[in-house]
C-alpha atoms as a PDB file:
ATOM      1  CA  UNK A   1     100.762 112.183 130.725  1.00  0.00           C
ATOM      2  CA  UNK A   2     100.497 108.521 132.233  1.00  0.00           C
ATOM      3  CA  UNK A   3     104.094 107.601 133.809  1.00  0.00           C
ATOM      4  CA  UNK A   4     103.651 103.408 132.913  1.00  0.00           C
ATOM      5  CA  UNK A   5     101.530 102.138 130.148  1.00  0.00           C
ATOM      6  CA  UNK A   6      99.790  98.561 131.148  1.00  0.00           C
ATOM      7  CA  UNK A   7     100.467  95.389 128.622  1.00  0.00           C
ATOM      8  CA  UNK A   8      97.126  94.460 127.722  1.00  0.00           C
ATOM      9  CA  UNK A   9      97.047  92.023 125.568  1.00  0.00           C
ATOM     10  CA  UNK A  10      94.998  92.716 122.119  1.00  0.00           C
ATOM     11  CA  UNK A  11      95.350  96.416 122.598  1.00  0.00           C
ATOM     12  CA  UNK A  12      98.142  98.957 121.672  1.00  0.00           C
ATOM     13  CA  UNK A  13      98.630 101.911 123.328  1.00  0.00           C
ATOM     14  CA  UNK A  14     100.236 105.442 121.774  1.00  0.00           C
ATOM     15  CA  UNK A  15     101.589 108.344 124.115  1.00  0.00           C
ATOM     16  CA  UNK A  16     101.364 112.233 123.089  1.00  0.00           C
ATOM     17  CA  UNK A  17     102.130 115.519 125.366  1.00  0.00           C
ATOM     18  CA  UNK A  18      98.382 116.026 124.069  1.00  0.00           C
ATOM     19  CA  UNK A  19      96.571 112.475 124.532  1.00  0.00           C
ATOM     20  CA  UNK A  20      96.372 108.586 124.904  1.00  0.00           C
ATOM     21  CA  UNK A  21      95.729 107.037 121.838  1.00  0.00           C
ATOM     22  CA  UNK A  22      94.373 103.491 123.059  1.00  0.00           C
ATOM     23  CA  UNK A  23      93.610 101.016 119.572  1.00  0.00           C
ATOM     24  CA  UNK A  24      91.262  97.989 120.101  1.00  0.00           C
ATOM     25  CA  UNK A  25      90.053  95.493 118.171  1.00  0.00           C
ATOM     26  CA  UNK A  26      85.740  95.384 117.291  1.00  0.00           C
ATOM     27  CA  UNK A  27      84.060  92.475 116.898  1.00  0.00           C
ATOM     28  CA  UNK A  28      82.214  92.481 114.084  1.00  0.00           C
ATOM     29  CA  UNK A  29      78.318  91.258 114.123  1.00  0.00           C
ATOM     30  CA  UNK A  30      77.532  89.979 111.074  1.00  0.00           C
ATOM     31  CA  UNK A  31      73.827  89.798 111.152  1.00  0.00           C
ATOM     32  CA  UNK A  32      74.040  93.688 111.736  1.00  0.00           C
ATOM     33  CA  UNK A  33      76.232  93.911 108.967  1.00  0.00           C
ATOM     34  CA  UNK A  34      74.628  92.327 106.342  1.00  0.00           C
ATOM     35  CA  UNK A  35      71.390  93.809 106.877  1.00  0.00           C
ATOM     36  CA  UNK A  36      72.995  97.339 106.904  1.00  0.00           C
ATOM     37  CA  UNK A  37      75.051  96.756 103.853  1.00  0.00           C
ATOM     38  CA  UNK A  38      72.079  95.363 101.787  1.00  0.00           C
ATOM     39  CA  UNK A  39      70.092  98.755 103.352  1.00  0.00           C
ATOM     40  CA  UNK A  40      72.969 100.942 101.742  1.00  0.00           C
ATOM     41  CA  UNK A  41      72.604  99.372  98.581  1.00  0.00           C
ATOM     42  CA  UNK A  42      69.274  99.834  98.133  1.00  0.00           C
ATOM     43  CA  UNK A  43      69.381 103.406  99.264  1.00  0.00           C
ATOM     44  CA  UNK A  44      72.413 104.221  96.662  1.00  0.00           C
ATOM     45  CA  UNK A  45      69.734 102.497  94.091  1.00  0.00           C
ATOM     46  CA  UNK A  46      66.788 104.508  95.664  1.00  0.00           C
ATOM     47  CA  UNK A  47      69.187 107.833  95.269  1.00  0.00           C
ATOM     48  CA  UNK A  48      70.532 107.054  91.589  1.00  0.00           C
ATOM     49  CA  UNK A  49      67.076 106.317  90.487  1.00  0.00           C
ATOM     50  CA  UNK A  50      65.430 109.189  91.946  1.00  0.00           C
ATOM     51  CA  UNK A  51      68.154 111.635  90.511  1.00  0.00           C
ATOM     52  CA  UNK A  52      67.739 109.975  87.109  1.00  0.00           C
ATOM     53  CA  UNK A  53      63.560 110.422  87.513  1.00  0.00           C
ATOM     54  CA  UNK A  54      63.628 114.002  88.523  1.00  0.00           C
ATOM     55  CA  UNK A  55      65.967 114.914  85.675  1.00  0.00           C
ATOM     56  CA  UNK A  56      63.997 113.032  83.298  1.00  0.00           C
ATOM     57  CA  UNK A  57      60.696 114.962  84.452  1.00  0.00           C
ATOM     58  CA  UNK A  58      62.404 118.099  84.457  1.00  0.00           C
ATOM     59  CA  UNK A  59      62.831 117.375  80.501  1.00  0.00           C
ATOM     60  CA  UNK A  60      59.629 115.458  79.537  1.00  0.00           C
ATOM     61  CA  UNK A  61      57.869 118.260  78.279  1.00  0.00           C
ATOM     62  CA  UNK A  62      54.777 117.776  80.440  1.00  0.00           C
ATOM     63  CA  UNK A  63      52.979 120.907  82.176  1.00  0.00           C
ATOM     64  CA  UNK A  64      52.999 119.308  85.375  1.00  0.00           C
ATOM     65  CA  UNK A  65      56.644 118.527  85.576  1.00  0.00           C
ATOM     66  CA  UNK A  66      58.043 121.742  87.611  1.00  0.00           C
ATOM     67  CA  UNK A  67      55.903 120.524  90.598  1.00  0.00           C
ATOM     68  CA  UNK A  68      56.219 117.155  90.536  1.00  0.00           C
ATOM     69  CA  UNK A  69      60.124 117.942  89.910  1.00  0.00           C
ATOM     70  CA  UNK A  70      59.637 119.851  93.280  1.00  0.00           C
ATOM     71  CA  UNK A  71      58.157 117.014  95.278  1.00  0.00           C
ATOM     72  CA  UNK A  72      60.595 114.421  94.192  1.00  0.00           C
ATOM     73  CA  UNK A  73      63.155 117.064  94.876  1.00  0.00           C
ATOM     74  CA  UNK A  74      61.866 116.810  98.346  1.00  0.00           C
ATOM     75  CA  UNK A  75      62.044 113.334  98.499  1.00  0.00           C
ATOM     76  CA  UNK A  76      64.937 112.908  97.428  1.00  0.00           C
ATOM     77  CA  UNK A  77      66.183 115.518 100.169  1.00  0.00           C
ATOM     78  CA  UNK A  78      64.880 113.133 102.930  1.00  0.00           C
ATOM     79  CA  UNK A  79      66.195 110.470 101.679  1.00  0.00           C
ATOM     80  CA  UNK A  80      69.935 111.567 101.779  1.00  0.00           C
ATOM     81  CA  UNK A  81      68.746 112.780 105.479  1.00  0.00           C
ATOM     82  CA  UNK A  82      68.169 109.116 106.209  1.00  0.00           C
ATOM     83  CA  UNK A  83      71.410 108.038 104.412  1.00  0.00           C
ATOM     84  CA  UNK A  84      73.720 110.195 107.044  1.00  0.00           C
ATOM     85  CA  UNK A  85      71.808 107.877 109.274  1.00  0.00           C
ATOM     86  CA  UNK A  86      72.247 104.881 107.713  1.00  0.00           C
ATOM     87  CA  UNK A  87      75.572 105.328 106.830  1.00  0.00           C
ATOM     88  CA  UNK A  88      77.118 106.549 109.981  1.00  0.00           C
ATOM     89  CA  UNK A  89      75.039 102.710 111.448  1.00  0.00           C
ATOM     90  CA  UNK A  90      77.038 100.717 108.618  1.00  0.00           C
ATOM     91  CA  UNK A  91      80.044 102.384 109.290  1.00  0.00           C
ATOM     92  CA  UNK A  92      79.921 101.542 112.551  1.00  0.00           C
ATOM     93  CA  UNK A  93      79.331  97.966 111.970  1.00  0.00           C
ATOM     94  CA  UNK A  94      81.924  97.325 109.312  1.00  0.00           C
ATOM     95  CA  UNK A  95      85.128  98.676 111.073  1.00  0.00           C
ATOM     96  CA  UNK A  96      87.350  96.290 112.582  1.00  0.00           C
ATOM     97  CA  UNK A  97      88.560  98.763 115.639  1.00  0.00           C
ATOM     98  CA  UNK A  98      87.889 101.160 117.761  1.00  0.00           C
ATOM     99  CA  UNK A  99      90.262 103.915 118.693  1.00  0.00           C
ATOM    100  CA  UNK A 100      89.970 105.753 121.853  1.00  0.00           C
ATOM    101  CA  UNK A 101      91.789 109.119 122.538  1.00  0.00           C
ATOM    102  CA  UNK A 102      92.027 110.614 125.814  1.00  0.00           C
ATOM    103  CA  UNK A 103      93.286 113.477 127.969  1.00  0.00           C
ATOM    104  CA  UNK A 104      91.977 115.196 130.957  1.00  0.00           C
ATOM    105  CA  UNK A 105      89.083 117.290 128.622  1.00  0.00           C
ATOM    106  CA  UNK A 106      87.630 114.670 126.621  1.00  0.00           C
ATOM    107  CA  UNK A 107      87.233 111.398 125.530  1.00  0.00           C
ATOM    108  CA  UNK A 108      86.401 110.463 121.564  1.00  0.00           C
ATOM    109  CA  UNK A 109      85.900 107.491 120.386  1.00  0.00           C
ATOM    110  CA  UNK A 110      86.812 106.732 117.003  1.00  0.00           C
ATOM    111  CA  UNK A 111      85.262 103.736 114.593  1.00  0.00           C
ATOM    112  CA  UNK A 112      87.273 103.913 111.552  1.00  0.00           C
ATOM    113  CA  UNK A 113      86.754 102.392 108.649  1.00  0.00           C
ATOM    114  CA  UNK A 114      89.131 103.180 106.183  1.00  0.00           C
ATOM    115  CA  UNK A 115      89.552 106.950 105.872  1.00  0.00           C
ATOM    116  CA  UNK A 116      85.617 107.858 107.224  1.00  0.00           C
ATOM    117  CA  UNK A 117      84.080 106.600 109.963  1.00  0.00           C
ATOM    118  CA  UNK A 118      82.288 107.449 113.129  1.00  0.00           C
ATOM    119  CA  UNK A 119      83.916 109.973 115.718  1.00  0.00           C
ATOM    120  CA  UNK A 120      82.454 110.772 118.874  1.00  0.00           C
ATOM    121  CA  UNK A 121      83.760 113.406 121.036  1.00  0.00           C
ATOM    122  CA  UNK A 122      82.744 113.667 125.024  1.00  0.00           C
ATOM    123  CA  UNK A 123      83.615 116.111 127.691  1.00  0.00           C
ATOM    124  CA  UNK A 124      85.667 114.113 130.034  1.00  0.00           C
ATOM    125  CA  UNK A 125      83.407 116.340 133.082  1.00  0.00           C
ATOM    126  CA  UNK A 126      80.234 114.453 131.969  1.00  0.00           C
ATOM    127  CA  UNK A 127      81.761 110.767 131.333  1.00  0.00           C
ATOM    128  CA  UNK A 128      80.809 108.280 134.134  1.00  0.00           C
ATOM    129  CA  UNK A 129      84.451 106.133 134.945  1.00  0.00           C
ATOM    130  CA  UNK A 130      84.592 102.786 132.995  1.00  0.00           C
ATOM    131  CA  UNK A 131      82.376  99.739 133.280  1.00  0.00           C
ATOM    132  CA  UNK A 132      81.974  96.824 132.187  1.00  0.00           C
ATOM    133  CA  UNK A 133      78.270  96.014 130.703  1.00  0.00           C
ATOM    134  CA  UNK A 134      76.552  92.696 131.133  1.00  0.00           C
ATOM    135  CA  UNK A 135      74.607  92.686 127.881  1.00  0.00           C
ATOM    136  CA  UNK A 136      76.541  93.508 125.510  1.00  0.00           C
ATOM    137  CA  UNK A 137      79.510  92.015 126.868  1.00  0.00           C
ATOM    138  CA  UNK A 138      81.808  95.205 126.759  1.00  0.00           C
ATOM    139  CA  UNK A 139      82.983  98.194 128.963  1.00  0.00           C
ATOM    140  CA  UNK A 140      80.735 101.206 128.716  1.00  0.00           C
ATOM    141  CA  UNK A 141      80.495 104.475 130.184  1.00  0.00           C
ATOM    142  CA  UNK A 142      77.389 106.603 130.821  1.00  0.00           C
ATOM    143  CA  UNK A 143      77.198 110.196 129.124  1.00  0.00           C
ATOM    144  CA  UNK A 144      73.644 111.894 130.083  1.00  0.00           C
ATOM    145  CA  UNK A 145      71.597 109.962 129.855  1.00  0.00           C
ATOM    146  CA  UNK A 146      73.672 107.762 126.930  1.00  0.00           C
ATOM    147  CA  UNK A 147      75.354 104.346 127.785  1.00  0.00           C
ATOM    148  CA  UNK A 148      78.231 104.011 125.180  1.00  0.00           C
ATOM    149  CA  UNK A 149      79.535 100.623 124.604  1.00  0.00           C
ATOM    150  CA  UNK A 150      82.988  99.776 123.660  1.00  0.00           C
ATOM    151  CA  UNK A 151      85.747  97.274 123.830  1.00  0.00           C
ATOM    152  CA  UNK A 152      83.975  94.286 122.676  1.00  0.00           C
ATOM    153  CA  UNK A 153      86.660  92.642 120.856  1.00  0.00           C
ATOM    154  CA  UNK A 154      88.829  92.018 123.247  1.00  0.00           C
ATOM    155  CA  UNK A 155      88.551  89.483 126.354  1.00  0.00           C
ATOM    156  CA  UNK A 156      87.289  89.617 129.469  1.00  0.00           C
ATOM    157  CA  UNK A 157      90.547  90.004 131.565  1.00  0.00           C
ATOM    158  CA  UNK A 158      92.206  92.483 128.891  1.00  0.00           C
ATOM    159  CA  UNK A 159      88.609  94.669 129.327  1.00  0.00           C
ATOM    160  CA  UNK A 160      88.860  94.127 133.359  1.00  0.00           C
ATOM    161  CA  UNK A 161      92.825  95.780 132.840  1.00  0.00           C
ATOM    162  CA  UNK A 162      91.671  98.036 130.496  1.00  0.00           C
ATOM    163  CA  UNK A 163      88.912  99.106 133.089  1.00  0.00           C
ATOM    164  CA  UNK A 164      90.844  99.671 135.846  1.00  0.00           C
ATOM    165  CA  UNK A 165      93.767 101.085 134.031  1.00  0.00           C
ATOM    166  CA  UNK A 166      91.619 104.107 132.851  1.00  0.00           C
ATOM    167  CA  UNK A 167      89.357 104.753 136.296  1.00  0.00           C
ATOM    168  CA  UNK A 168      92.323 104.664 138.055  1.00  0.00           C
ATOM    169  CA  UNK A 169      94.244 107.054 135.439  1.00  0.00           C
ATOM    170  CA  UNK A 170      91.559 109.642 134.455  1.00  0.00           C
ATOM    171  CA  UNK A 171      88.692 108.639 137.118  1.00  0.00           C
ATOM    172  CA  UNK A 172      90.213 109.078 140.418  1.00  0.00           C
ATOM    173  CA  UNK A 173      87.926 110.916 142.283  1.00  0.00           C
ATOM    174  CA  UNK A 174      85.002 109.498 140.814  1.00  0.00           C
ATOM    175  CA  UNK A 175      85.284 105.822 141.494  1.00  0.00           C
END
């Protein structure tokens, strides 16, 4: 349990026994998000199409249509694959925070948007202490071999007091 919360401006801190909930704002990239919402459309078109083709072969009559329901079966299986890609990618770029929880086990970041979104869940043992990137301009930490980017919504002094406020709190003997 942390004794004194900071005041950073732009983001709002929560206190459990369990966890620090810490809620920032994202900044949205538009380019990013246009081109993956116009990608989930045309997959939901892809997927409704395909679903409406395999059940009309599976009813045309034809000899043929058992296998070639088969392969566009398959098809169609690889193409939701790709759409738990996809999705979790728009997701991502269409929420407008980011919610980090942490204790002393792990950290998860949280991009919600609405009542989905991307959660990410790290064992605090393996997280790097805060810092902040150059390009993107945001504070990251280093899981692995994974650089994980977050707080780019807010300015550069709240993300310097954000920074330190965390390596100091749940970094200590690593910084």
């Amino acid at each position: 349990m942390v004794d004194k919360l900071p005041l950073i401006s732009q983001v709002h801190f929560e206190q459990t026994p369990e966890r620090l909930k810490i809620v920032i704002p994202a900044a949205r990239n538009w380019a990013y998000l246009t081109l993956y919402s116009i990608l989930m459309l045309m997959w939901l078109v892809m997927i409704i199409g395909g679903a409406i083709y395999l059940v009309q072969t599976l009813f045309s009559g034809q000899s043929y249509r058992f296998v070639f329901a088969i392969m566009i079966f398959i098809l169609l299986a690889i193409l939701l694959r790709f759409g738990r890609f996809l999705g979790r990618q728009w997701a991502q770029y269409l929420s407008n925070r980011e919610v980090i929880f942490i204790n002393q086990e792990e950290l998860i970041v949280r991009r919600p948007v609405s009542i989905w979104g991307n959660t990410d869940v790290y064992d605090i043992e393996h997280v790097s202490p805060i810092y902040e990137a150059e390009e993107p301009e945001t504070l990251a930490f280093d899981y692995g071999y994974r650089h994980v980017y977050f707080g780019g919504g807010i300015t550069a002094e709240a993300r310097q007091a954000l920074q330190q406020f965390l390596n100091r709190t749940y970094f200590p003997a690593k910084g």
